[in-house]
C-alpha atoms as a PDB file:
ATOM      1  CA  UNK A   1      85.759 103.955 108.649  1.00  0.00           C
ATOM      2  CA  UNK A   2      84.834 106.139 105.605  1.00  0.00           C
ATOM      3  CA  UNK A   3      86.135 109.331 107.104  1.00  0.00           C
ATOM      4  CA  UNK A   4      86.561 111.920 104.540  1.00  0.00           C
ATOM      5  CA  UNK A   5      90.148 113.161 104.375  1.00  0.00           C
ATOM      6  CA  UNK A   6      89.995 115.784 101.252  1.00  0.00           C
ATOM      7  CA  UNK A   7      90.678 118.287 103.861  1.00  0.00           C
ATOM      8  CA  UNK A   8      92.533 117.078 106.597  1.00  0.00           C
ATOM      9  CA  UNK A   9      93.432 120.211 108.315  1.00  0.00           C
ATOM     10  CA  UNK A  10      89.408 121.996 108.775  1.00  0.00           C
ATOM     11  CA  UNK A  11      89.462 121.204 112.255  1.00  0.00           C
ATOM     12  CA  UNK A  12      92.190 122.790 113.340  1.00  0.00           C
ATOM     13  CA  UNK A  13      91.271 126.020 110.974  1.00  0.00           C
ATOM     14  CA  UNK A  14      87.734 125.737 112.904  1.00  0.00           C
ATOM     15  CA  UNK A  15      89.048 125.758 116.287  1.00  0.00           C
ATOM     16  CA  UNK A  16      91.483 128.619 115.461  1.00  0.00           C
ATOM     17  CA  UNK A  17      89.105 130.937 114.333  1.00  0.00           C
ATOM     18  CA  UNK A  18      87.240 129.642 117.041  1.00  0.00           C
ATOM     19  CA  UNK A  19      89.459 130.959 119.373  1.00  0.00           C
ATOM     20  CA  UNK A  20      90.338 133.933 117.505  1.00  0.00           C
ATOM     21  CA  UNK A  21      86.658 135.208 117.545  1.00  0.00           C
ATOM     22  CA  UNK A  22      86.450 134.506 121.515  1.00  0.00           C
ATOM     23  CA  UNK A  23      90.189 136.903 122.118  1.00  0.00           C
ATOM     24  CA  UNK A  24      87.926 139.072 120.003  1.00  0.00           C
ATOM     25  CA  UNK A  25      85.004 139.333 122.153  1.00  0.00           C
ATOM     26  CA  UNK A  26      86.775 139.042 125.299  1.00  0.00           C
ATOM     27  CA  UNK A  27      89.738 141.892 124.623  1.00  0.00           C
ATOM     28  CA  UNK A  28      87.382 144.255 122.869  1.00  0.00           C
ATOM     29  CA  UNK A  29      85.043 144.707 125.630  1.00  0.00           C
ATOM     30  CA  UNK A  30      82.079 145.492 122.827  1.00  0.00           C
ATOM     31  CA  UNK A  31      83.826 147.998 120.471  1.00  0.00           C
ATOM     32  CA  UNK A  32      83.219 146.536 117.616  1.00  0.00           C
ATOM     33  CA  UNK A  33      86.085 148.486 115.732  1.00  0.00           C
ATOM     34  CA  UNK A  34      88.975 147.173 117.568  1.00  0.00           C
ATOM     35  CA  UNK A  35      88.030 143.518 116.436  1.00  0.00           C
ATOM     36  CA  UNK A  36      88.952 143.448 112.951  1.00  0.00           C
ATOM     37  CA  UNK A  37      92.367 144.197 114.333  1.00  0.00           C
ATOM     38  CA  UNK A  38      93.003 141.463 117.096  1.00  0.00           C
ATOM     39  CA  UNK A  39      94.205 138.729 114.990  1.00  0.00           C
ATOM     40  CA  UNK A  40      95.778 135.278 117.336  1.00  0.00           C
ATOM     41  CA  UNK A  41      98.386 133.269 115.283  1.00  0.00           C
ATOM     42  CA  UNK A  42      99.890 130.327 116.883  1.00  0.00           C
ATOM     43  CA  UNK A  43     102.530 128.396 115.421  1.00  0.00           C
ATOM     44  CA  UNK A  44     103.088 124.671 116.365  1.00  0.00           C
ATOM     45  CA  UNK A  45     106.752 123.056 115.979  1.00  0.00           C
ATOM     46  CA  UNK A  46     105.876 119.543 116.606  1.00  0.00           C
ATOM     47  CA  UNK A  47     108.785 116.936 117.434  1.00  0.00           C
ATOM     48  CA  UNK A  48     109.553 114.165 114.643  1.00  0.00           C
ATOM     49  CA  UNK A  49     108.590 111.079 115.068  1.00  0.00           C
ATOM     50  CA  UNK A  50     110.706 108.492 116.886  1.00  0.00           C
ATOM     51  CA  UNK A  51     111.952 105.047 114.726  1.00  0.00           C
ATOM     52  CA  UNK A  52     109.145 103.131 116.538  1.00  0.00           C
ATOM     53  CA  UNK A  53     106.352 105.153 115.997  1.00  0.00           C
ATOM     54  CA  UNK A  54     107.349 105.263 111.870  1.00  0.00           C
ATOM     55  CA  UNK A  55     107.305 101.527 111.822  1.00  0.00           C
ATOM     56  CA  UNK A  56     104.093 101.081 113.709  1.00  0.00           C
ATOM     57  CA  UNK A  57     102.887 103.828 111.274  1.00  0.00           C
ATOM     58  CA  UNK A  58     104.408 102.365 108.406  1.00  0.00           C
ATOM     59  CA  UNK A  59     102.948  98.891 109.165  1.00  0.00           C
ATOM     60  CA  UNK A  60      99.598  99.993 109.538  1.00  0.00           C
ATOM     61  CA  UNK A  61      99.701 102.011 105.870  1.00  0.00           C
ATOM     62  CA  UNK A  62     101.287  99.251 104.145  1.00  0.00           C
ATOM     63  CA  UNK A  63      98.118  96.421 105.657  1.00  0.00           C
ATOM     64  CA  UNK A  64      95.535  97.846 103.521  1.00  0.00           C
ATOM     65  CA  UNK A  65      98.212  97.749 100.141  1.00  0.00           C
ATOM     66  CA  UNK A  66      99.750  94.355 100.994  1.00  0.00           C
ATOM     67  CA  UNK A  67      95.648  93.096 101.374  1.00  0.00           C
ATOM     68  CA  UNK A  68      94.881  94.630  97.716  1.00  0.00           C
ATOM     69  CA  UNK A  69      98.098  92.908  96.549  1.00  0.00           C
ATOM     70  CA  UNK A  70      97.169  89.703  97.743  1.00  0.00           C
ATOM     71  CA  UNK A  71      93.715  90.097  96.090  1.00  0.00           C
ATOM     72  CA  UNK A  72      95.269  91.181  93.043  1.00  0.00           C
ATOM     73  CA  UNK A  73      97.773  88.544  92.608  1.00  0.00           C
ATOM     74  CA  UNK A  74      94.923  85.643  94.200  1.00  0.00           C
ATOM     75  CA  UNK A  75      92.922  86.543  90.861  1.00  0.00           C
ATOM     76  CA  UNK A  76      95.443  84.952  88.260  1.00  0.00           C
ATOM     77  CA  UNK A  77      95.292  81.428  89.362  1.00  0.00           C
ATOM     78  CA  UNK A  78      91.529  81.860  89.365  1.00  0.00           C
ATOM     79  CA  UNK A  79      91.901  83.737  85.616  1.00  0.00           C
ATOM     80  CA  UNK A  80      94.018  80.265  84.427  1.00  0.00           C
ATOM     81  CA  UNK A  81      91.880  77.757  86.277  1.00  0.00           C
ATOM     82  CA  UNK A  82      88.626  78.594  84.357  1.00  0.00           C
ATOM     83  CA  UNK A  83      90.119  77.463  81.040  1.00  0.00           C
ATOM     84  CA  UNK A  84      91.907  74.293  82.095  1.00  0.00           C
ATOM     85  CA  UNK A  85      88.783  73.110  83.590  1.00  0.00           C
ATOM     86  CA  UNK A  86      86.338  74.016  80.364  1.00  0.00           C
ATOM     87  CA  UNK A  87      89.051  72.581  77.606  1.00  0.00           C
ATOM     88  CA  UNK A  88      88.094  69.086  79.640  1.00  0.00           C
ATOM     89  CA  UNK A  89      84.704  69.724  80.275  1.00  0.00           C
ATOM     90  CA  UNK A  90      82.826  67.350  77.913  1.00  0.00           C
ATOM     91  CA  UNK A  91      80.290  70.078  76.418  1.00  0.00           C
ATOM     92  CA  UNK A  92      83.916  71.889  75.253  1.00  0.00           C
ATOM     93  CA  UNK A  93      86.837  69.004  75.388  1.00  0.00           C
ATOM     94  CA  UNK A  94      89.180  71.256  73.244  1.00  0.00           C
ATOM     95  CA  UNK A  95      91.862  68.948  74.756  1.00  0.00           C
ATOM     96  CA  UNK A  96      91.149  65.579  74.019  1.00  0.00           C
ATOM     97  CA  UNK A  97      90.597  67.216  70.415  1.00  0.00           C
ATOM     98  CA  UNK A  98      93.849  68.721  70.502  1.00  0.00           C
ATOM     99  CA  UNK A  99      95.885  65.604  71.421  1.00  0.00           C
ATOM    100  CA  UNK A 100      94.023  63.731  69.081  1.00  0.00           C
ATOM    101  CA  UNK A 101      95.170  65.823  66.453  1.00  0.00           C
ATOM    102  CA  UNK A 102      98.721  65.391  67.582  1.00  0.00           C
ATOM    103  CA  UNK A 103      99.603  68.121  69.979  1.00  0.00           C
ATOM    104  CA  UNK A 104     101.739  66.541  72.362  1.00  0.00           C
ATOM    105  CA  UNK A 105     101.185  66.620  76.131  1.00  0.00           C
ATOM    106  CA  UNK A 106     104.474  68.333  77.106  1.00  0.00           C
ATOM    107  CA  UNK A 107     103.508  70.832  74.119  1.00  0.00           C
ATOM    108  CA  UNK A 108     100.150  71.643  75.363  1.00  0.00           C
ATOM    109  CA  UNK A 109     100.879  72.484  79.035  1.00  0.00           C
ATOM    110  CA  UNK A 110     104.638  74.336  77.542  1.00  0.00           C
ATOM    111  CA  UNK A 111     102.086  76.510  75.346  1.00  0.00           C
ATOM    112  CA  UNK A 112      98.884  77.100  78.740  1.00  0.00           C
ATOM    113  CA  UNK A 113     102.341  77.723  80.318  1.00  0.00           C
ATOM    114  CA  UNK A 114     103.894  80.388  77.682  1.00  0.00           C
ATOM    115  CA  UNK A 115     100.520  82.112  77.799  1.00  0.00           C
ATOM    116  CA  UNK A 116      99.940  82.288  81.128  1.00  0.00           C
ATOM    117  CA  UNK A 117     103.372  83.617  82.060  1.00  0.00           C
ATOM    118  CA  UNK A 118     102.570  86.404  79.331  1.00  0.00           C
ATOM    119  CA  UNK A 119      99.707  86.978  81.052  1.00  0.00           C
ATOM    120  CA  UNK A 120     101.440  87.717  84.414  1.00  0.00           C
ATOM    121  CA  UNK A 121     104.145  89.838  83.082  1.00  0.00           C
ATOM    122  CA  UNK A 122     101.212  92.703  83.239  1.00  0.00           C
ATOM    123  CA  UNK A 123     100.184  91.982  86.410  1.00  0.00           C
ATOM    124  CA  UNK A 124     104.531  92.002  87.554  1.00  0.00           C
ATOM    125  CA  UNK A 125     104.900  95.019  85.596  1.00  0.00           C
ATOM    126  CA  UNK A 126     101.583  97.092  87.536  1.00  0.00           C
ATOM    127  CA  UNK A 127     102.466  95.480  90.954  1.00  0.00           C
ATOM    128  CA  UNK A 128     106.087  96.610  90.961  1.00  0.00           C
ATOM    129  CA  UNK A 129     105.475 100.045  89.694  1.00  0.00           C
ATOM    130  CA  UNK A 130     102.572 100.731  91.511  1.00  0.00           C
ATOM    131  CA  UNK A 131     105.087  99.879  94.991  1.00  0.00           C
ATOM    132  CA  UNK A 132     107.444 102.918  93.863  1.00  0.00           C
ATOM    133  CA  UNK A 133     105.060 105.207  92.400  1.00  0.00           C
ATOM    134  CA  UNK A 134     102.733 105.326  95.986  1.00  0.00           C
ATOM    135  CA  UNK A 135     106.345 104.490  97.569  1.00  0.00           C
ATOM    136  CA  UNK A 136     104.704 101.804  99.779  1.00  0.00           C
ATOM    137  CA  UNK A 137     107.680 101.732 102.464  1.00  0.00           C
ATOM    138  CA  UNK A 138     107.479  98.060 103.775  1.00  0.00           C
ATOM    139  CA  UNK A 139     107.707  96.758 100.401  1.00  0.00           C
ATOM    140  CA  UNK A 140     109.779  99.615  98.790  1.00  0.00           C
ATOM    141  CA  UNK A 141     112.413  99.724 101.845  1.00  0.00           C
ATOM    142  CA  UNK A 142     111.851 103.557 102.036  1.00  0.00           C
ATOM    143  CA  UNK A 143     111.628 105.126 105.438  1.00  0.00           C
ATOM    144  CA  UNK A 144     111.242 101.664 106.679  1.00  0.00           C
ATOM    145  CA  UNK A 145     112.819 101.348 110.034  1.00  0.00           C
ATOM    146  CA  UNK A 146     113.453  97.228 109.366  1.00  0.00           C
ATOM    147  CA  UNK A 147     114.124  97.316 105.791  1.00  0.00           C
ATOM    148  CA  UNK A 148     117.613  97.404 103.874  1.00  0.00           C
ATOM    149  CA  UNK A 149     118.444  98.350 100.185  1.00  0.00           C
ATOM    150  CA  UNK A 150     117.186  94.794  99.713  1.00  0.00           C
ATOM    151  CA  UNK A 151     113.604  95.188 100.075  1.00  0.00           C
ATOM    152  CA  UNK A 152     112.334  96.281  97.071  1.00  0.00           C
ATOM    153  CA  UNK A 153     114.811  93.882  94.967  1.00  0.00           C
ATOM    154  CA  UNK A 154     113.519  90.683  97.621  1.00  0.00           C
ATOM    155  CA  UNK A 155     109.893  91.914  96.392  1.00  0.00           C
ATOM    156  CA  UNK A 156     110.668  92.100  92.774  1.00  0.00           C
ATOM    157  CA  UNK A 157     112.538  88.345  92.954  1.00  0.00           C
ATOM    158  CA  UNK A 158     109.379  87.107  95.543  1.00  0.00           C
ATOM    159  CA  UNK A 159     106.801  88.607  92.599  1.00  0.00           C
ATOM    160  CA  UNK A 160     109.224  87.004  89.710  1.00  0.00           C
ATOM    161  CA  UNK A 161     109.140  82.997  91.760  1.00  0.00           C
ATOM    162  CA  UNK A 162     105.367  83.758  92.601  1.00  0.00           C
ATOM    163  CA  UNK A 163     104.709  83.743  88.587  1.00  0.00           C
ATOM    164  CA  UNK A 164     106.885  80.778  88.050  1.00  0.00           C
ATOM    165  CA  UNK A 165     105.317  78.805  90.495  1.00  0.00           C
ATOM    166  CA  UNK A 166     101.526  79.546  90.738  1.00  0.00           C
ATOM    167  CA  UNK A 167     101.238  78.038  87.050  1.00  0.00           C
ATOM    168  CA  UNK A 168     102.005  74.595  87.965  1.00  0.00           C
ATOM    169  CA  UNK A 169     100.511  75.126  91.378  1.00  0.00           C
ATOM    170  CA  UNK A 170      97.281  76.022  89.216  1.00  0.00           C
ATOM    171  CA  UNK A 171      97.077  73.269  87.071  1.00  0.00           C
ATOM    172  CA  UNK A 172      97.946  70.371  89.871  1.00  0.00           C
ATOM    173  CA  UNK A 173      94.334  72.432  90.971  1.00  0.00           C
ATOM    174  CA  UNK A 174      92.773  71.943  87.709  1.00  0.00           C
ATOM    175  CA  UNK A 175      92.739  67.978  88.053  1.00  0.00           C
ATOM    176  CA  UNK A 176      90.074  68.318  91.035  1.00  0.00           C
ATOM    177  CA  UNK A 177      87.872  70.836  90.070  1.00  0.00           C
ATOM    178  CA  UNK A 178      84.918  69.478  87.537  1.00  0.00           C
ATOM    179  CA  UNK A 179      82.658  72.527  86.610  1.00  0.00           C
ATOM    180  CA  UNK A 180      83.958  76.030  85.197  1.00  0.00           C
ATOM    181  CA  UNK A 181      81.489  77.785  86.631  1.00  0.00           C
ATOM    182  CA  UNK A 182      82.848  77.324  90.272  1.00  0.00           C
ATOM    183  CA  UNK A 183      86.698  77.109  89.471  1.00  0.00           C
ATOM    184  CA  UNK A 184      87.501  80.350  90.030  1.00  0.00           C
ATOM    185  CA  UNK A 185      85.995  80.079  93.256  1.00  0.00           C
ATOM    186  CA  UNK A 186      87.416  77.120  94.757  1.00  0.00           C
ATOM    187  CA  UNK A 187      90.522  78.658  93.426  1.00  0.00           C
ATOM    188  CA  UNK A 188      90.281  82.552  94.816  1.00  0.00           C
ATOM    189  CA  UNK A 189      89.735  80.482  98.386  1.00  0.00           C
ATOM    190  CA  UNK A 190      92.716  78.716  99.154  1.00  0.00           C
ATOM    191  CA  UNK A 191      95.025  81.068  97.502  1.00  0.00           C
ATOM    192  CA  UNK A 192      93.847  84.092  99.376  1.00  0.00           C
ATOM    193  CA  UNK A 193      93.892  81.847 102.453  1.00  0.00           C
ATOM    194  CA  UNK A 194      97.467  80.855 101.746  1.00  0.00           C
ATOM    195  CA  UNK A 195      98.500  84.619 101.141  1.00  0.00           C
ATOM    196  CA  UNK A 196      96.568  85.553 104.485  1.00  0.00           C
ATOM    197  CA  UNK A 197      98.360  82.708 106.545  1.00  0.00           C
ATOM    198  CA  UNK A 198     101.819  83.963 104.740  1.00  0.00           C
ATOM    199  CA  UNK A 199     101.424  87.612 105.543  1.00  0.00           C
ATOM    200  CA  UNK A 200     100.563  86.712 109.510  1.00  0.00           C
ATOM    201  CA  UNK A 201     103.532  85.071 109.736  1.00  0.00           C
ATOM    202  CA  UNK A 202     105.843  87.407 107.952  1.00  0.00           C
ATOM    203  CA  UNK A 203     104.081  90.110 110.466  1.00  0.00           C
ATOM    204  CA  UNK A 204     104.632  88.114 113.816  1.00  0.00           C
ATOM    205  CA  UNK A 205     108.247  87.397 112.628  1.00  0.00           C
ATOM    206  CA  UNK A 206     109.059  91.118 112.134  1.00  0.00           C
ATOM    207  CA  UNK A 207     107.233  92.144 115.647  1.00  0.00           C
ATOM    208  CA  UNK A 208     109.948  89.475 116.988  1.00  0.00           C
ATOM    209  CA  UNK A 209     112.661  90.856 115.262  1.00  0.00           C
ATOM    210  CA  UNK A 210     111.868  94.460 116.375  1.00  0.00           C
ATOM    211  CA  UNK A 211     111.025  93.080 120.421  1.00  0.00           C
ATOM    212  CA  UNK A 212     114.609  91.788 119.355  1.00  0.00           C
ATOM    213  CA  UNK A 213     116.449  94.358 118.717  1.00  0.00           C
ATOM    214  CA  UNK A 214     115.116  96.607 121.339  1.00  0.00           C
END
């Protein structure tokens, strides 16, 4: 926990010099000019990795990004919620005021709806780039030792149903939530919850189909 990684090989560096400075001592026998010319250089060839230590590596980089993404995308239910609920509310009621001046129902959700797709298109957008630009491999299918060329595209079309859906999964929400204040709250909850319980299952189904196939 908060290790500090900026430079990721001074302990090896240490211990080399390290050992460099005790050949030193031990070769010279206390002439101090023949130690500026003992130098010990060791080179290390390490073998690559086998297929499954990459995906036990690969599944332990891509937790922490696949937690941010589920906080990320938890937030825009919660960022739709708080409106729905204060457009009732009776200090606001901007929608009984609306129908009564002859916006239809089926128009006013079609236009929350419009919006609020709008809305997620910049969320898509950063989510899908961000995935190739940090090349996260068990969403981008690089150097993935279960993924296919169909990864990334199954993420893009899971992000693209996600946006159609949590709209009308947001407003059924709207109906039992009273105060504004606390919407996005009782919204962040359940959706993060869902998104937890989704991710443990995708992970115990891929540790079954890797026990599977070996």
């Amino acid at each position: 926990m908060l290790v500090n990684t900026t430079a990721l090989h001074g302990s090896v560096i240490f211990k080399a010099l390290m050992d460099q400075a005790l050949y030193r001592l031990m070769v010279s026998n206390g002439d101090t000019s023949v130690t500026s010319k003992l130098n010990l250089t060791v080179n290390s060839h390490p073998l690559p990795l086998t297929a499954s230590s990459k995906s036990v590596f690969g599944s332990v980089m891509s937790f922490s990004a696949c937690i941010f993404i589920m906080i990320a995308f938890a937030f825009n239910p919660a960022s739709i919620v708080v409106f729905l609920v204060k457009e009732k509310q009776r200090e606001h009621n901007s929608k009984h005021q609306q129908l009564v001046s002859g916006v239809s129902l089926p128009g006013f959700w079609l236009s929350n709806y419009i919006w609020d797709m709008m809305m997620y298109v910049i969320l898509f957008l950063a989510a899908i780039i961000m995935i190739k630009a940090f090349d996260i491999s068990a969403l981008a299918g690089n150097d993935c030792t279960v993924c296919t060329a169909a990864t990334y595209p199954a993420v893009v079309l899971l992000f693209i149903l996600f946006g159609f859906a949590i709209a009308p999964f947001t407003y059924v929400m709207s109906y039992f939530i009273r105060e504004a204040a606390s919407a996005q709250t009782y919204t962040i909850m359940p959706t993060s919850f869902l998104a937890l319980c989704s991710w443990s299952f995708r992970s115990s189904w891929m540790l079954s189909v890797r026990e599977a196939k070996t």
